[in-house]
N, C-alpha and C. Protein backbone atom coordinates (compact mmCIF):
# COMPACT_ATOMS: atom_id res chain seq x y z
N UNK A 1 74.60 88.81 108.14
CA UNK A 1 76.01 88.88 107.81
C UNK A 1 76.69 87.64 108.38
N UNK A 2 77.13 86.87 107.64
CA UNK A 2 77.90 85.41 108.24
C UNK A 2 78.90 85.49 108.68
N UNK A 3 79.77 87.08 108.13
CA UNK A 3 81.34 86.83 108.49
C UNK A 3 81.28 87.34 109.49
N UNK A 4 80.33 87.75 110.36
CA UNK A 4 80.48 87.89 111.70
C UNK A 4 80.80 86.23 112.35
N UNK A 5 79.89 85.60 111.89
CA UNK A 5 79.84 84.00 112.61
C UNK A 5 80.97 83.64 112.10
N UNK A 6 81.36 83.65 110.46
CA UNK A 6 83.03 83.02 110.22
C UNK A 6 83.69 83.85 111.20
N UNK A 7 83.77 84.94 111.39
CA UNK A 7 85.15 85.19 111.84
C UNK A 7 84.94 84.85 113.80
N UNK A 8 83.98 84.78 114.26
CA UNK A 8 83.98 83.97 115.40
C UNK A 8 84.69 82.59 115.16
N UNK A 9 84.34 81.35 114.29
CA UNK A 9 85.26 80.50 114.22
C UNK A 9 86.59 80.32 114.04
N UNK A 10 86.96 81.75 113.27
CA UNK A 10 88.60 81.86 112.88
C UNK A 10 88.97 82.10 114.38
N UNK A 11 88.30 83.22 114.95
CA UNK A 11 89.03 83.76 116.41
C UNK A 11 89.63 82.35 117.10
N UNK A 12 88.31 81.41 117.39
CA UNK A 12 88.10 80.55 118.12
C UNK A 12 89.11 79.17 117.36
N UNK A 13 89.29 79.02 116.43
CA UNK A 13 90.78 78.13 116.29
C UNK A 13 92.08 78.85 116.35
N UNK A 14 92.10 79.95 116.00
CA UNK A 14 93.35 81.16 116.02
C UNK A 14 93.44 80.21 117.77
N UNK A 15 92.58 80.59 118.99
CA UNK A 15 92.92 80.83 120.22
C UNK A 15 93.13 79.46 120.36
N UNK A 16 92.88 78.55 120.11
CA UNK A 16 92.45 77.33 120.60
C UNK A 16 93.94 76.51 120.67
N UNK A 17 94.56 76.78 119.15
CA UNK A 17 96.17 76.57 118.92
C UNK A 17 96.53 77.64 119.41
N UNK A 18 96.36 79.20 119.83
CA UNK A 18 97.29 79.83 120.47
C UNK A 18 97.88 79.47 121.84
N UNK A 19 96.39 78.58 122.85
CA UNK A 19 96.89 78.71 123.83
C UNK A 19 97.65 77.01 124.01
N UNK A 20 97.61 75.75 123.13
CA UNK A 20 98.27 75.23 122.90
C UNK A 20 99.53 75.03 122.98
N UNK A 21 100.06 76.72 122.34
CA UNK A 21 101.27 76.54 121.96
C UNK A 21 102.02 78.02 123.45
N UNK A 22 100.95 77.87 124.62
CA UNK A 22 101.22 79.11 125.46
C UNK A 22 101.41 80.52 125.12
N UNK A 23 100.89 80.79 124.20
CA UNK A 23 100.74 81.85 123.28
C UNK A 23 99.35 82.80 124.46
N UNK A 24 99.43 83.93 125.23
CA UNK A 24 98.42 84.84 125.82
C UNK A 24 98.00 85.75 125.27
N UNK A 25 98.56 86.35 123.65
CA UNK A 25 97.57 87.27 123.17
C UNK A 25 97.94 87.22 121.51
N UNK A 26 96.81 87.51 120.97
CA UNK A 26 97.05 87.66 119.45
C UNK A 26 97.33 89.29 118.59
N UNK A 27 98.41 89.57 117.87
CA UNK A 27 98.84 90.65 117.81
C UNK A 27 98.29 90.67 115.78
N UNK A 28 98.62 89.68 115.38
CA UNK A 28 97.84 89.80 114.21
C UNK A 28 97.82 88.41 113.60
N UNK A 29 96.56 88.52 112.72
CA UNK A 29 96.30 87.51 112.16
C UNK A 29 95.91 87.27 110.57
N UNK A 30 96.34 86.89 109.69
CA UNK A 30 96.78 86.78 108.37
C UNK A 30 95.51 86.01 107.49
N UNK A 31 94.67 86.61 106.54
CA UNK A 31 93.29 85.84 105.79
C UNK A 31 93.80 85.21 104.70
N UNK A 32 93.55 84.42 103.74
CA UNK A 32 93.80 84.84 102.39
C UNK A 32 91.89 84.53 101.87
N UNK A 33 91.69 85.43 101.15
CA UNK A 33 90.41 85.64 101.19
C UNK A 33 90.01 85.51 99.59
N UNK A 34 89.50 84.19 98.93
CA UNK A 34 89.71 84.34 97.49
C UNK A 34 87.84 85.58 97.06
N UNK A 35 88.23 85.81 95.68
CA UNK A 35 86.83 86.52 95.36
C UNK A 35 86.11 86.14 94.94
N UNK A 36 85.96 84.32 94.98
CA UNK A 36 84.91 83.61 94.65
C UNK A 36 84.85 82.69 96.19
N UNK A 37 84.85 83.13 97.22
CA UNK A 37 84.96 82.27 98.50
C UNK A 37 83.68 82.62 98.81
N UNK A 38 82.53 83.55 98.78
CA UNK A 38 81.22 84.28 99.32
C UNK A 38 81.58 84.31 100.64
N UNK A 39 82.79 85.62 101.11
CA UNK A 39 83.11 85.85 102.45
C UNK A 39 83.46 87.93 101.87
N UNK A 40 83.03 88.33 102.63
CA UNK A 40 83.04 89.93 101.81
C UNK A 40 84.53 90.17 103.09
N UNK A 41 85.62 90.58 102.53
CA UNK A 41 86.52 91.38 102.97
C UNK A 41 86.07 92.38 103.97
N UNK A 42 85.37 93.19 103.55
CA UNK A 42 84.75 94.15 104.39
C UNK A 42 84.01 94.12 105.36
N UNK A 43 83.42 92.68 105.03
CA UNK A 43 82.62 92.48 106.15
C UNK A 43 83.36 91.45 107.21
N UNK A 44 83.75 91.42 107.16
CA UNK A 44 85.21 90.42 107.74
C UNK A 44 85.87 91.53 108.64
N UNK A 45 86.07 92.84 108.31
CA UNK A 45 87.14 93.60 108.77
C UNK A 45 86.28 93.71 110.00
N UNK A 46 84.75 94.36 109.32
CA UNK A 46 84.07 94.79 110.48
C UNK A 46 83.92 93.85 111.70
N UNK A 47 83.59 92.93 111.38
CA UNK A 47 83.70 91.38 112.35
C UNK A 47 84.24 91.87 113.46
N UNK A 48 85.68 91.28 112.30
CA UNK A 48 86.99 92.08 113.21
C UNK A 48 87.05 93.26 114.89
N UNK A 49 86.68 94.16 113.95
CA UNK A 49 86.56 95.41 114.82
C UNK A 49 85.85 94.96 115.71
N UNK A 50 84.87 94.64 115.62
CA UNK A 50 83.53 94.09 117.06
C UNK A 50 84.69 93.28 117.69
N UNK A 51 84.58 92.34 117.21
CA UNK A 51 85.81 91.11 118.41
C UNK A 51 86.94 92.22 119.45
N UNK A 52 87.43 92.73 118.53
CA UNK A 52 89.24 93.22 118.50
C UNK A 52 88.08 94.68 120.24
N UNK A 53 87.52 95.46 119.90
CA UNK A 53 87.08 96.48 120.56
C UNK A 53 86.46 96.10 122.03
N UNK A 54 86.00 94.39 122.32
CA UNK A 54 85.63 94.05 122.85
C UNK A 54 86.52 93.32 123.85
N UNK A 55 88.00 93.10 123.29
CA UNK A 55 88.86 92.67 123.62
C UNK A 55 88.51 91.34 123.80
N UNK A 56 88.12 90.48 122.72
CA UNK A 56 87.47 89.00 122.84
C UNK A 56 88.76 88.28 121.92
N UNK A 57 88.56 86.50 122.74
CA UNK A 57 89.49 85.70 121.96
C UNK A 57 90.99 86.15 122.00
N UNK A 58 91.46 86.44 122.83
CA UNK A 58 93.06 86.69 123.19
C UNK A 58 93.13 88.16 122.10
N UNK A 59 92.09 88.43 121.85
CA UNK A 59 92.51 90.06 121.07
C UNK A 59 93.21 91.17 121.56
N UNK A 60 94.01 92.49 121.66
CA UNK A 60 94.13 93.36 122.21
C UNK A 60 93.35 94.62 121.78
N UNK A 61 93.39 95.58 121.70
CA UNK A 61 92.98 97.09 120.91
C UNK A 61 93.91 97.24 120.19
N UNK A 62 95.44 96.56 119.55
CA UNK A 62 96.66 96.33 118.84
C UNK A 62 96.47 95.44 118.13
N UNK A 63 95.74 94.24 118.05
CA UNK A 63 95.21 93.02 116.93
C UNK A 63 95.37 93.53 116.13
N UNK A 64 95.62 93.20 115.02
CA UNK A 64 95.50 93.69 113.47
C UNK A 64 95.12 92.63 112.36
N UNK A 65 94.15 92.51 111.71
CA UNK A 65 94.05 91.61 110.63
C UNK A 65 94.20 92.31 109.04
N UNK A 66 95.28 90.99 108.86
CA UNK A 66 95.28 91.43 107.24
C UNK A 66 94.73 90.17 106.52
N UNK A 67 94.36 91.23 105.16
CA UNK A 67 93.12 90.31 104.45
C UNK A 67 93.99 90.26 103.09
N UNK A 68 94.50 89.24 102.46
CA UNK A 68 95.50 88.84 100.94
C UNK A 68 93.97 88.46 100.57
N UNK A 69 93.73 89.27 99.78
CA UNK A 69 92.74 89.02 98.42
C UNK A 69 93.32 87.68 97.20
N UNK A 70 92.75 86.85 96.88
CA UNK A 70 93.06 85.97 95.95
C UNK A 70 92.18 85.93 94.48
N UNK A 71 92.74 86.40 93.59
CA UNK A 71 92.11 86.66 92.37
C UNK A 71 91.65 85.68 92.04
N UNK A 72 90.31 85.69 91.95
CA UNK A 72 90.00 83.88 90.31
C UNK A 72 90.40 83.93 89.59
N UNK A 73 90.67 82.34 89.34
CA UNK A 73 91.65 82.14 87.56
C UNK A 73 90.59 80.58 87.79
N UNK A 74 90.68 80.67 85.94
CA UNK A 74 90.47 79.46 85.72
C UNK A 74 91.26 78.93 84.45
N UNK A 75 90.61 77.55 84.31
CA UNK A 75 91.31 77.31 83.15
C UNK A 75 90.14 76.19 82.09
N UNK A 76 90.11 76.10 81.04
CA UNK A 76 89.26 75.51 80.13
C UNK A 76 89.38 74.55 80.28
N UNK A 77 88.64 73.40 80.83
CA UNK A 77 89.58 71.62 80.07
C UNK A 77 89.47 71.34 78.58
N UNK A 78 89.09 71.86 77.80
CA UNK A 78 88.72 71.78 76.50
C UNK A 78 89.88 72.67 76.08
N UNK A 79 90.23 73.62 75.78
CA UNK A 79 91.29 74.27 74.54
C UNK A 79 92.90 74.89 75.86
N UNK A 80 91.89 74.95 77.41
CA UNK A 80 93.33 75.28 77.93
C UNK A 80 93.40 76.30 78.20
N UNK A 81 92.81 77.18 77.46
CA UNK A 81 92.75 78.85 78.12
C UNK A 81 92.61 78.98 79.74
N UNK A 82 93.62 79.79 80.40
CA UNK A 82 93.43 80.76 81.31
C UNK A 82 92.78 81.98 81.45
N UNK A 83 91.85 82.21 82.30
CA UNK A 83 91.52 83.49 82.38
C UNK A 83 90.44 84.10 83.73
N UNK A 84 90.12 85.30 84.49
CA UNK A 84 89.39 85.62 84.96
C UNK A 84 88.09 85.69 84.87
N UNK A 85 87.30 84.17 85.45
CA UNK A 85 85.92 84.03 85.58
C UNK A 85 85.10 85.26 86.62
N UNK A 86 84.32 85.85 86.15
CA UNK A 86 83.48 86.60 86.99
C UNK A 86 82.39 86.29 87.96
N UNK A 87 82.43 84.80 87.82
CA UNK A 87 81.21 83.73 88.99
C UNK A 87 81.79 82.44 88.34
N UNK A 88 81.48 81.15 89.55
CA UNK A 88 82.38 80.32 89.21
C UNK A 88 82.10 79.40 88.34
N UNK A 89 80.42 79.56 87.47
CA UNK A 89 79.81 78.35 86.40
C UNK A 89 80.40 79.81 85.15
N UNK A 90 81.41 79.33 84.08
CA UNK A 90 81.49 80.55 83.29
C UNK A 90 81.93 79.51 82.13
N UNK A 91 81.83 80.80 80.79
CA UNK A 91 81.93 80.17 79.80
C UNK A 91 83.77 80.71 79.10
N UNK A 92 84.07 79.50 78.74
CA UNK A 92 85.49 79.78 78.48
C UNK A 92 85.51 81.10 77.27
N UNK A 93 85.85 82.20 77.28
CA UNK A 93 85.84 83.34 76.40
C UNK A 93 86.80 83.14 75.12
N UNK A 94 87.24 81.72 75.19
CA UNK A 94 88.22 81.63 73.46
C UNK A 94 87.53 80.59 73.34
N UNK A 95 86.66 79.62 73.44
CA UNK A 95 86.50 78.69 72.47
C UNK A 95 84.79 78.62 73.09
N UNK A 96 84.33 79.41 73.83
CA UNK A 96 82.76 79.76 73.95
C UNK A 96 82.10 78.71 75.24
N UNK A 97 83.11 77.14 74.82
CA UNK A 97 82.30 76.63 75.97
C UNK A 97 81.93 76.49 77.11
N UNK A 98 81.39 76.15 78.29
CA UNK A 98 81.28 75.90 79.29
C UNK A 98 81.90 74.93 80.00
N UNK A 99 83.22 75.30 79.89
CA UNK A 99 83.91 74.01 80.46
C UNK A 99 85.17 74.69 81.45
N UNK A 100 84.89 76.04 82.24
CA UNK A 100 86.28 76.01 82.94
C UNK A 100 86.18 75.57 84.01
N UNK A 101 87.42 75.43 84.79
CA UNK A 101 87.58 74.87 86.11
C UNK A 101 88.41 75.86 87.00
N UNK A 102 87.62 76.06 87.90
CA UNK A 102 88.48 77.40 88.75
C UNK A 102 89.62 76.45 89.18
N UNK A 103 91.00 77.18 89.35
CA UNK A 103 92.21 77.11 89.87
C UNK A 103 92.72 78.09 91.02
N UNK A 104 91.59 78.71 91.26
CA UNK A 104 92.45 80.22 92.25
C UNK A 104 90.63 80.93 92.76
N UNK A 105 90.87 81.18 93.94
CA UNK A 105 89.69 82.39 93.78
C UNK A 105 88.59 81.62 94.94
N UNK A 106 88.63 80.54 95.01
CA UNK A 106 87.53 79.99 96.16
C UNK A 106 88.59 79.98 97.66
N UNK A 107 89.71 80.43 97.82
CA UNK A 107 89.96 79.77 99.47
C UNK A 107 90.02 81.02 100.52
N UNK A 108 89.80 80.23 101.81
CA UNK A 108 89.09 81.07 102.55
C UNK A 108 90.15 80.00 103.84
N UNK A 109 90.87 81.12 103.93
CA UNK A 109 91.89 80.33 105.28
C UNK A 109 92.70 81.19 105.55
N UNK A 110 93.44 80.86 107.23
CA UNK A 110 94.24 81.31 108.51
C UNK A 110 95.75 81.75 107.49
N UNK A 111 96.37 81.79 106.35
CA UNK A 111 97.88 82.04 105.83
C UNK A 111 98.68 81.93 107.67
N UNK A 112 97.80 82.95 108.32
CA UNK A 112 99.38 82.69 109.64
C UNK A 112 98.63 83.84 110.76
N UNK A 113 99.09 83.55 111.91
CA UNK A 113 99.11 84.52 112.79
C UNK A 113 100.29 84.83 114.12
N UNK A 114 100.52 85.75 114.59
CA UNK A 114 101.23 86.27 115.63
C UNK A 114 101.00 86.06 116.84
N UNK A 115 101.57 86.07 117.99
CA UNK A 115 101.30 86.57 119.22
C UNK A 115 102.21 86.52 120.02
N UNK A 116 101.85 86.75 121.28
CA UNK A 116 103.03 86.72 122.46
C UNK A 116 102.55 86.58 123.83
């Protein structure tokens, strides 16, 4: 499971600028998690829980992470169509070819976090 190891690196820049900015504990911390990023939500939460229970990385037993899901979109360079690719090599579904370009759906980053 990797998002154990990603979410060790998120902890570990989350803290790194927390204590930067004299920040002593993290109360929550904000994902945006696209569904073509190969990072499982769920397995992320669980991460989570291990860190947060252990009270690791300025965590409390009050930490809270929220996870903003980011839908894939793409778009054709050939006719222009928008639409929801189901993996990110796909074939444009109005004009057949293989030509979209994801616009949405791969990012995997901090949106924001809390503390005090």
């Amino acid at each position: 499971m990797h998002e154990m190891a990603l979410m060790g690196d998120i902890l570990q820049l989350v803290e790194r600028d927390a204590k930067a900015r004299n920040i002593k504990q993290i109360n929550k911390i904000e994902l945006v998690v696209g569904e073509l990023s190969n990072a499982l939500p769920d397995a992320l939460e669980m991460a989570f829980e291990t860190f947060r229970a252990r009270e690791l990385a300025m965590l409390t037993r009050q930490s809270q992470l929220v996870i903003r899901k980011e839908e894939a979109r793409a778009k054709c360079t050939v006719c222009g169509y928008e639409y929801h690719p189901e993996v990110r090599l796909s074939i444009c579904p109005e004009c057949g070819l293989p030509s979209g370009k994801l616009t949405a759906g791969e990012t995997f980053k901090v949106k924001l976090y809390e503390g005090n």
